[in-house]
PDB file of N, CA and C in Angstrom:
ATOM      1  N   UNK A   1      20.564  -8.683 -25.515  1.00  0.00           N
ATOM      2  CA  UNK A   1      19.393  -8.712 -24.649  1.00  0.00           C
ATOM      3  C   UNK A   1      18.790  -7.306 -24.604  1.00  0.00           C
ATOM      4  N   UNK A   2      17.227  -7.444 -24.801  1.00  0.00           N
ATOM      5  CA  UNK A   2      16.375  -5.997 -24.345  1.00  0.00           C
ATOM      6  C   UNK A   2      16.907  -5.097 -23.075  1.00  0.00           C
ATOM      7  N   UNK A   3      16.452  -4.139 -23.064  1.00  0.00           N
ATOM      8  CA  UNK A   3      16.300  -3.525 -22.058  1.00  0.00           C
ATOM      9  C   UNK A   3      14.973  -2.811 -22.145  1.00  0.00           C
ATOM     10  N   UNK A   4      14.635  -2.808 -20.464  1.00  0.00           N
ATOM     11  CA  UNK A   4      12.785  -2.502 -20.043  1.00  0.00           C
ATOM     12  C   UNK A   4      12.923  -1.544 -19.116  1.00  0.00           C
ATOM     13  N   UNK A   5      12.041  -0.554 -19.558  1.00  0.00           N
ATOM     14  CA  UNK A   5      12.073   0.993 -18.368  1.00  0.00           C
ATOM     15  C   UNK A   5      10.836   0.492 -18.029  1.00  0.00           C
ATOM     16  N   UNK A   6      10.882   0.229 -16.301  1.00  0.00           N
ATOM     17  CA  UNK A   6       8.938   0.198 -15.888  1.00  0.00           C
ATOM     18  C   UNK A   6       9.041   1.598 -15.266  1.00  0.00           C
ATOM     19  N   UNK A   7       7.926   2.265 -14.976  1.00  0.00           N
ATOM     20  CA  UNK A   7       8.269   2.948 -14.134  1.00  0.00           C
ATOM     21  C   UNK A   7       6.835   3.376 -13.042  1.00  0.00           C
ATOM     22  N   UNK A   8       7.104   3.403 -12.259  1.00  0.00           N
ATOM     23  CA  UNK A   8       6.399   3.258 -10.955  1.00  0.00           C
ATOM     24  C   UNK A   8       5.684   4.757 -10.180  1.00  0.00           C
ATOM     25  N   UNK A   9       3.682   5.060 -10.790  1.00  0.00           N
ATOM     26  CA  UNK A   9       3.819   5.576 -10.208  1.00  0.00           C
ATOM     27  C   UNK A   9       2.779   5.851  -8.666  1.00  0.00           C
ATOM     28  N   UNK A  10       2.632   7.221  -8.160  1.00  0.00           N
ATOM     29  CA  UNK A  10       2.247   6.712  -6.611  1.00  0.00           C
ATOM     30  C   UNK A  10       2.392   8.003  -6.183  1.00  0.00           C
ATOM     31  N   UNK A  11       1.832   8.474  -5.208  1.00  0.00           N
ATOM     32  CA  UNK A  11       2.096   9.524  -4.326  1.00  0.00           C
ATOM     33  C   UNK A  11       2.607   8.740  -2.619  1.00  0.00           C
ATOM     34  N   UNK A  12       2.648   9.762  -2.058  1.00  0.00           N
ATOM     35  CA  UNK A  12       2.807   9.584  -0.122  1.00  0.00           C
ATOM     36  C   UNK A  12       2.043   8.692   0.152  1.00  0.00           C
ATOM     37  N   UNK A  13       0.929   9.559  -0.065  1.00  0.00           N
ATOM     38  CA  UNK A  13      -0.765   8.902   0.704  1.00  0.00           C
ATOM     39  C   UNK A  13      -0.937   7.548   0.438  1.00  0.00           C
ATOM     40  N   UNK A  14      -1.191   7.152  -1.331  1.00  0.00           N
ATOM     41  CA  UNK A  14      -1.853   5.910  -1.222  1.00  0.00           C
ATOM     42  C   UNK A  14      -0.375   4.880  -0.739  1.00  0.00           C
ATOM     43  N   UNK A  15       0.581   4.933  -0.745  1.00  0.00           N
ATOM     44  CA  UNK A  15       1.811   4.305  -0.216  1.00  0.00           C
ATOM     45  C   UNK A  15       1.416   3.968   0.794  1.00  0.00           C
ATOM     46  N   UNK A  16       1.063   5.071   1.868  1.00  0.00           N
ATOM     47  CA  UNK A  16       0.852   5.039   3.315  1.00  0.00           C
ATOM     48  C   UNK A  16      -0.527   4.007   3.599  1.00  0.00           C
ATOM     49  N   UNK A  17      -1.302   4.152   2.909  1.00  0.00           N
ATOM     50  CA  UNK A  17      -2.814   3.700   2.793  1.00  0.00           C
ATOM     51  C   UNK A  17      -2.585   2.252   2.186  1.00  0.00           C
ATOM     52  N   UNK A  18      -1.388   1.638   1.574  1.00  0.00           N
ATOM     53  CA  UNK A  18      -1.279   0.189   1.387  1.00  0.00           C
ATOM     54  C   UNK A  18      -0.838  -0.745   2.699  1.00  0.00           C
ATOM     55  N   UNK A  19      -1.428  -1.590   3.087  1.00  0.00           N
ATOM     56  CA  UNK A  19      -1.123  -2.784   4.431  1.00  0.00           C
ATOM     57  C   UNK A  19      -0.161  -3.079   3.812  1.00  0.00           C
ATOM     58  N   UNK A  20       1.227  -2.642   5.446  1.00  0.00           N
ATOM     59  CA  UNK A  20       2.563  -3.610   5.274  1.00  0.00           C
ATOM     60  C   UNK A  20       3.013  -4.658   4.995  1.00  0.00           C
ATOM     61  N   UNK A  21       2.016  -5.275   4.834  1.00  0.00           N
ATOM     62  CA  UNK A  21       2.701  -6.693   4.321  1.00  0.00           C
ATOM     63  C   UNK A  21       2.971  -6.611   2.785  1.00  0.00           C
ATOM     64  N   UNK A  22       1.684  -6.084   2.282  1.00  0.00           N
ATOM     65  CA  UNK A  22       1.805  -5.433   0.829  1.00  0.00           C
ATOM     66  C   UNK A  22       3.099  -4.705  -0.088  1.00  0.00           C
ATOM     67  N   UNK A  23       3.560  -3.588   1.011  1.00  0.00           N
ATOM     68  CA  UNK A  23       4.635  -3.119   0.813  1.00  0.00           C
ATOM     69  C   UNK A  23       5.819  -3.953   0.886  1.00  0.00           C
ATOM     70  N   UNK A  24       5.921  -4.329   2.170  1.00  0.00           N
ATOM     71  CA  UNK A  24       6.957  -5.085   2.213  1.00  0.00           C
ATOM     72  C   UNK A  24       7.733  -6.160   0.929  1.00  0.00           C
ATOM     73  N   UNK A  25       6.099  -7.094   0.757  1.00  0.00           N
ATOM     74  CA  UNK A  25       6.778  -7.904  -0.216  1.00  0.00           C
ATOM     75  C   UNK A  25       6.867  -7.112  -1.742  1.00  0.00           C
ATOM     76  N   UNK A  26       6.423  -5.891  -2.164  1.00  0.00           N
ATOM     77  CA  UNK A  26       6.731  -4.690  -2.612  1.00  0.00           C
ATOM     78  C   UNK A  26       8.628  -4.651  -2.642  1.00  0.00           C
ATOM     79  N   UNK A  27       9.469  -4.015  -1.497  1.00  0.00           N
ATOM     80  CA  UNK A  27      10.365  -3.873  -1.151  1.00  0.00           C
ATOM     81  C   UNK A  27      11.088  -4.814  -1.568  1.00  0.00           C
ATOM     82  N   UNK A  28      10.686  -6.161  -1.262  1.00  0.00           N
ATOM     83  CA  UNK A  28      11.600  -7.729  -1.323  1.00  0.00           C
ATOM     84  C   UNK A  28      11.514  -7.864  -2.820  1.00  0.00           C
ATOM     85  N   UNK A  29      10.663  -7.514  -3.579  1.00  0.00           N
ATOM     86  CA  UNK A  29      10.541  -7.842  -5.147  1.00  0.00           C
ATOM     87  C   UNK A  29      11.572  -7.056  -5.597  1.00  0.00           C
ATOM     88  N   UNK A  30      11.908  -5.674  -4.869  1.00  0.00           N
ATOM     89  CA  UNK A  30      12.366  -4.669  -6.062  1.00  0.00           C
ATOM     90  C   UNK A  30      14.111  -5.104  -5.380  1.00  0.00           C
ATOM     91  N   UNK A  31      14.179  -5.444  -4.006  1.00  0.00           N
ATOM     92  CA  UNK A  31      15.609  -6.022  -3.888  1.00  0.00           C
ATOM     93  C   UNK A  31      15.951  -7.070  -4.887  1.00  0.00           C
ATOM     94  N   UNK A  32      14.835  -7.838  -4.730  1.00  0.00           N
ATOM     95  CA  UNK A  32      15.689  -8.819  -5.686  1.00  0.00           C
ATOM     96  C   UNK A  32      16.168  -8.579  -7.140  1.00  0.00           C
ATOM     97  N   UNK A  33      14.664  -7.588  -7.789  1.00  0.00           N
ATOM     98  CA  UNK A  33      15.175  -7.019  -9.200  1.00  0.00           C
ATOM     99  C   UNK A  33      16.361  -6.045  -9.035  1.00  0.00           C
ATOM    100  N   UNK A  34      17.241  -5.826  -7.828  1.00  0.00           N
ATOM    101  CA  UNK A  34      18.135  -5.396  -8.040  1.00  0.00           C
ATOM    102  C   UNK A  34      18.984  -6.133  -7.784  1.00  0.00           C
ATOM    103  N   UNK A  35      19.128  -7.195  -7.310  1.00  0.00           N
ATOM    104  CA  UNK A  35      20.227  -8.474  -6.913  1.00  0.00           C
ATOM    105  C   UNK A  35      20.568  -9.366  -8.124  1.00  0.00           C
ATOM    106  N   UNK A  36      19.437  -8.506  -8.960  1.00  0.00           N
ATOM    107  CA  UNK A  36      19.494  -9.641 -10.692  1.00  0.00           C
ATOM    108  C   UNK A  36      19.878  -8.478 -11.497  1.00  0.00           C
ATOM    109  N   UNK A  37      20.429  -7.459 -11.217  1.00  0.00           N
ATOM    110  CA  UNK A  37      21.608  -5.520 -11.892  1.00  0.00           C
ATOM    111  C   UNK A  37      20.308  -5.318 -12.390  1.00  0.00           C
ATOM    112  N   UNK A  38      19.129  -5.107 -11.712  1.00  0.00           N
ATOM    113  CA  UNK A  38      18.546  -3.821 -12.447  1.00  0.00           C
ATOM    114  C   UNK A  38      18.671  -2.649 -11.587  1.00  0.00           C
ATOM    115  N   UNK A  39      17.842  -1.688 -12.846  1.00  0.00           N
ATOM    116  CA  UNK A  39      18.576  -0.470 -12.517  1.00  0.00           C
ATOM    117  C   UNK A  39      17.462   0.416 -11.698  1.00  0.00           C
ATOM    118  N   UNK A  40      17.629   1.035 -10.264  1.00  0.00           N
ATOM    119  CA  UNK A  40      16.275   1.254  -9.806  1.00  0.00           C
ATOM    120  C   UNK A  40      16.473   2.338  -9.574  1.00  0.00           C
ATOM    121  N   UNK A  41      15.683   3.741  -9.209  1.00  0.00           N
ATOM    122  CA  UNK A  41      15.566   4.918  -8.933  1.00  0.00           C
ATOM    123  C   UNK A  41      14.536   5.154  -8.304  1.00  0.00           C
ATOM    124  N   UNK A  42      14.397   6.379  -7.145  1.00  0.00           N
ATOM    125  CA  UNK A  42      13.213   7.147  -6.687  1.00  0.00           C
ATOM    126  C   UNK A  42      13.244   8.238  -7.526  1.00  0.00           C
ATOM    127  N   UNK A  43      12.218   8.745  -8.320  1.00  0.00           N
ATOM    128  CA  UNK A  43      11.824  10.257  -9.112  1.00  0.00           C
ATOM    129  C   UNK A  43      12.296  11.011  -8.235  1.00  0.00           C
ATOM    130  N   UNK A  44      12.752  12.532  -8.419  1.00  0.00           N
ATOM    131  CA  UNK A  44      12.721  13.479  -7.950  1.00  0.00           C
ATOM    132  C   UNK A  44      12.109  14.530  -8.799  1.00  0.00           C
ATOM    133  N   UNK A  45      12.675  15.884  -8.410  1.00  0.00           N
ATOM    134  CA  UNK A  45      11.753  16.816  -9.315  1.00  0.00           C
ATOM    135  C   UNK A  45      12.223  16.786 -10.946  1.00  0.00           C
ATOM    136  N   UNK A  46      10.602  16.893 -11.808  1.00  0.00           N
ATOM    137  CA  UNK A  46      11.533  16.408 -13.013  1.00  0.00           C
ATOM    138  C   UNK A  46      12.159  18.246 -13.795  1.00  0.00           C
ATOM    139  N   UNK A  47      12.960  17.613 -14.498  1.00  0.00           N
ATOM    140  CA  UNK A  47      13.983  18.529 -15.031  1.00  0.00           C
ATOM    141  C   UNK A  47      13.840  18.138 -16.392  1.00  0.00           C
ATOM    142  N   UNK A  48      13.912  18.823 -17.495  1.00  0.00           N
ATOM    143  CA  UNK A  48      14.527  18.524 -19.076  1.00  0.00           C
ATOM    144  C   UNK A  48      15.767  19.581 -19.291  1.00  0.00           C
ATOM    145  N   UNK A  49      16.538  18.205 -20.047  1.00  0.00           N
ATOM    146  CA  UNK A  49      17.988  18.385 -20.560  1.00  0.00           C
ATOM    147  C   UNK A  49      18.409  18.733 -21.982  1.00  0.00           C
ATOM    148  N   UNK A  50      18.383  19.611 -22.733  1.00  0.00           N
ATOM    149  CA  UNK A  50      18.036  19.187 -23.807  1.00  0.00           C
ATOM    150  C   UNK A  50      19.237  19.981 -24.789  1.00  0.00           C
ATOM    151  N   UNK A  51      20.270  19.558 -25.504  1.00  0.00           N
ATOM    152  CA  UNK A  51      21.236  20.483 -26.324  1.00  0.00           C
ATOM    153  C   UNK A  51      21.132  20.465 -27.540  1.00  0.00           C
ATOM    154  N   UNK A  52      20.073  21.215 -28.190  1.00  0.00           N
ATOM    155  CA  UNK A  52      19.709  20.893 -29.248  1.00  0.00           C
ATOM    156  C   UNK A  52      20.638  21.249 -30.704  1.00  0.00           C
ATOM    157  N   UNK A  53      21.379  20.287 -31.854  1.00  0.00           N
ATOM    158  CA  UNK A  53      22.028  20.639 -32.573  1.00  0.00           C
ATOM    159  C   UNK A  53      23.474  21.054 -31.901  1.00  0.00           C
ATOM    160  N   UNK A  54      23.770  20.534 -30.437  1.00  0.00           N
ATOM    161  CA  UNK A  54      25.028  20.861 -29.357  1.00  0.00           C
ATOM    162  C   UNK A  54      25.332  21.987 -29.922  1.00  0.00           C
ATOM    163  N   UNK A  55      24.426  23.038 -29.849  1.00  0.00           N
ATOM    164  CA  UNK A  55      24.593  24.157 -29.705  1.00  0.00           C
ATOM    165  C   UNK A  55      24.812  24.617 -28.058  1.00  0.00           C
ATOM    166  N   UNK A  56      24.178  24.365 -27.159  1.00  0.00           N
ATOM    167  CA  UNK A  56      24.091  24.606 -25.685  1.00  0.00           C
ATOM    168  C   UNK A  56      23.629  23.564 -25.055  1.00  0.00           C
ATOM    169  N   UNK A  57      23.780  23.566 -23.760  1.00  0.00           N
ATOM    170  CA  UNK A  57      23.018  22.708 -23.309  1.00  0.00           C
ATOM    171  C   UNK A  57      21.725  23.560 -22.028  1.00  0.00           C
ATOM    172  N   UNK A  58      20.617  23.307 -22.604  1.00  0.00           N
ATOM    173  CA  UNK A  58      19.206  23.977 -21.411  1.00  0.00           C
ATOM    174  C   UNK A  58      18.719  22.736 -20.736  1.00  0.00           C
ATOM    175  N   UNK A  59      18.546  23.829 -19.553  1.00  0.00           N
ATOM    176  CA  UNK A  59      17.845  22.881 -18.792  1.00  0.00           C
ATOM    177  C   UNK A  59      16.100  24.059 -18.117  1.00  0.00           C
ATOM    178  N   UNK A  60      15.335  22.974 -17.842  1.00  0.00           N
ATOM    179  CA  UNK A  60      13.805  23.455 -17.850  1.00  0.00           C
ATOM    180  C   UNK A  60      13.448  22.407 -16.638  1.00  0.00           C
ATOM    181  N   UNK A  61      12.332  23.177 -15.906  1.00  0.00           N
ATOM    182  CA  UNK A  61      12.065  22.737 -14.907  1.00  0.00           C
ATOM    183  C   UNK A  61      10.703  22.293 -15.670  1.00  0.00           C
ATOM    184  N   UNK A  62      10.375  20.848 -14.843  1.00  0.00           N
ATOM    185  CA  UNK A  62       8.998  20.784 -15.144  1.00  0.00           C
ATOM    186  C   UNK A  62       7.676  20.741 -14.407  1.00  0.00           C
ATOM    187  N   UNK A  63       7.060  19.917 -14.650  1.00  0.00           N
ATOM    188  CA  UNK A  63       6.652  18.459 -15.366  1.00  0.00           C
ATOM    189  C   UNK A  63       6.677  18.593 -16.711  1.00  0.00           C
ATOM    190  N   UNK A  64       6.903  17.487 -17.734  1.00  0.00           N
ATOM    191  CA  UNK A  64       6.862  17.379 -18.697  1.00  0.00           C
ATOM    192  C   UNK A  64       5.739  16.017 -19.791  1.00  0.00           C
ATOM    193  N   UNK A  65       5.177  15.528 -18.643  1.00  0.00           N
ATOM    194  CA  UNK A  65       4.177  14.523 -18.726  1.00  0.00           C
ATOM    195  C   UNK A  65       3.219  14.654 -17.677  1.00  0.00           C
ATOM    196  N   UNK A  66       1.846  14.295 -18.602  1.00  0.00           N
ATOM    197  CA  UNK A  66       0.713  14.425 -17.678  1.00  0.00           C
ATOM    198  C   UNK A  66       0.596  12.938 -17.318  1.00  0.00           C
ATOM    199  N   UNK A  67      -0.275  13.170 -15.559  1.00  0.00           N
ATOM    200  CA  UNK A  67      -0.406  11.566 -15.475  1.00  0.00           C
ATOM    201  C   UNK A  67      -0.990  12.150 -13.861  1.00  0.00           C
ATOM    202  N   UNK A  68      -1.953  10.865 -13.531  1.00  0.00           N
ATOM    203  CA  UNK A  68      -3.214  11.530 -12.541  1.00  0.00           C
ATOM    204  C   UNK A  68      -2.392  11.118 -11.380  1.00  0.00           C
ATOM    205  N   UNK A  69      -1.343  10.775 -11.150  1.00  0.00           N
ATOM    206  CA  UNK A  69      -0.282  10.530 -10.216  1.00  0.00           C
ATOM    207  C   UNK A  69       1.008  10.824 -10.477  1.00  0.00           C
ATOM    208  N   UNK A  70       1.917  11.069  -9.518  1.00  0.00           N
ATOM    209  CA  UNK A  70       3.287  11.667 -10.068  1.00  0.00           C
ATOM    210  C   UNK A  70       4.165  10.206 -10.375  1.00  0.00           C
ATOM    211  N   UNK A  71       5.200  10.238 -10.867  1.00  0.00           N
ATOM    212  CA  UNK A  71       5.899   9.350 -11.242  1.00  0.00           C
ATOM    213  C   UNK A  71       7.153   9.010 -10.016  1.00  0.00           C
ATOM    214  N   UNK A  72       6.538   7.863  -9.241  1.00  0.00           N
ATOM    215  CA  UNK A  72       7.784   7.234  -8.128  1.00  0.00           C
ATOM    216  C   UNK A  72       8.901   6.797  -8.456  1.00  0.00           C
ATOM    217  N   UNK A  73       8.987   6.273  -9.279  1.00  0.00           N
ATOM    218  CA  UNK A  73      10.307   5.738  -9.380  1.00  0.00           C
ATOM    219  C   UNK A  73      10.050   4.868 -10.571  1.00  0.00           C
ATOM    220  N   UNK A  74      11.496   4.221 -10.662  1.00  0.00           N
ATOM    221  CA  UNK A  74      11.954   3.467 -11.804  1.00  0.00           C
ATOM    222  C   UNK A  74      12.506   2.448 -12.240  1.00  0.00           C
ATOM    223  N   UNK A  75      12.858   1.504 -13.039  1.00  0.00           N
ATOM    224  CA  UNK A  75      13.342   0.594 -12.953  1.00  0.00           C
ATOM    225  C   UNK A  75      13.936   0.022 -14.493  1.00  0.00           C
ATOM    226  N   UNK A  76      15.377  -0.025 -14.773  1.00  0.00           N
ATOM    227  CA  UNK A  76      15.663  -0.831 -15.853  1.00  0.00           C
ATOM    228  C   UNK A  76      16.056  -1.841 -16.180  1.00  0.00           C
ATOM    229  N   UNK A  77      15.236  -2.890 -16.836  1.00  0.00           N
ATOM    230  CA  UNK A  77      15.456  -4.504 -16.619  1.00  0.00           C
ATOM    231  C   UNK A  77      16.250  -5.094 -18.141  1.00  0.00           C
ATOM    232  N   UNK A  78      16.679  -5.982 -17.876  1.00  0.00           N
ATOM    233  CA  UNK A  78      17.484  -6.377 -18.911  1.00  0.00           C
ATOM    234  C   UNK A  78      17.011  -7.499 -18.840  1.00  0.00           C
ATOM    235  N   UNK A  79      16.512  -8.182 -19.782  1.00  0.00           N
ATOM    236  CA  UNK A  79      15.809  -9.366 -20.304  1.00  0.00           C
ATOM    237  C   UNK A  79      15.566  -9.697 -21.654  1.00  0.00           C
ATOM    238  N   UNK A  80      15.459 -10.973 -21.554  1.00  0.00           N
ATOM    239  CA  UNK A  80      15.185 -11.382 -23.559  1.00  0.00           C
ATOM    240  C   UNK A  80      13.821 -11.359 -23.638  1.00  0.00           C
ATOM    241  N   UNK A  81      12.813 -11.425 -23.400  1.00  0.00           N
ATOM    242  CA  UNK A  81      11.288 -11.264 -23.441  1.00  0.00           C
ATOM    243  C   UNK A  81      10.947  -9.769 -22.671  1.00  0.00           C
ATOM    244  N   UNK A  82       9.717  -9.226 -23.213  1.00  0.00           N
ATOM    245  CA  UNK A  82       9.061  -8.508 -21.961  1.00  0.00           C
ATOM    246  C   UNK A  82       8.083  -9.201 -21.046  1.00  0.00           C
ATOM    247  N   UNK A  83       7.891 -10.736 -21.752  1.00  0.00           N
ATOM    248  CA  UNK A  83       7.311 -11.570 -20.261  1.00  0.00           C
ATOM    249  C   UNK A  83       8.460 -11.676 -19.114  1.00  0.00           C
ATOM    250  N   UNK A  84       9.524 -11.693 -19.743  1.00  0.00           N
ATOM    251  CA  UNK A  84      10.784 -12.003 -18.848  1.00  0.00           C
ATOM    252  C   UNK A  84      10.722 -10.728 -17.874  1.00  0.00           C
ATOM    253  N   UNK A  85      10.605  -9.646 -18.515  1.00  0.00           N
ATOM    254  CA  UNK A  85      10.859  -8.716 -17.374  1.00  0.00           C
ATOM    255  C   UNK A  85       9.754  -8.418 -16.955  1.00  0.00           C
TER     256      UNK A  85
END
């Protein structure tokens, strides 16, 4: 079976600026995609890991991708279609 990285993104504000009910059933979707082992995360600050030729291992602060919103979080789905996931 596949595996599917979505990944979710969003700041504070427009979060705050979506009606609770919105969120909520938001919340109830991503419980359940975790009640079915996917794999979920909140972003934090991003970092690169990188040991190139395991010579060392560096690490670099970033961002390392542009994008007109920061990246919330994450999710890895395991499914046989990507309609499935």
């Amino acid at each position: 079976m596949a595996k599917f990285l979505a990944i979710g993104y969003g700041d504070r504000a427009g979060y705050e600026r979506t009606d609770a009910e919105v969120r909520d059933a938001a919340h109830a979707h991503d419980a359940r995609l975790r009640g079915d082992g996917a794999v979920m995360g909140i972003a934090g600050p991003p970092v690169q890991v990188r040991n190139h030729d395991a010579a060392a291992v560096e690490t670099t602060d970033g961002p390392f991708m542009s994008s007109g919103l920061p990246v919330a979080g994450f999710a890895v789905i395991e499914a046989a279609t990507m309609e499935e996931a």
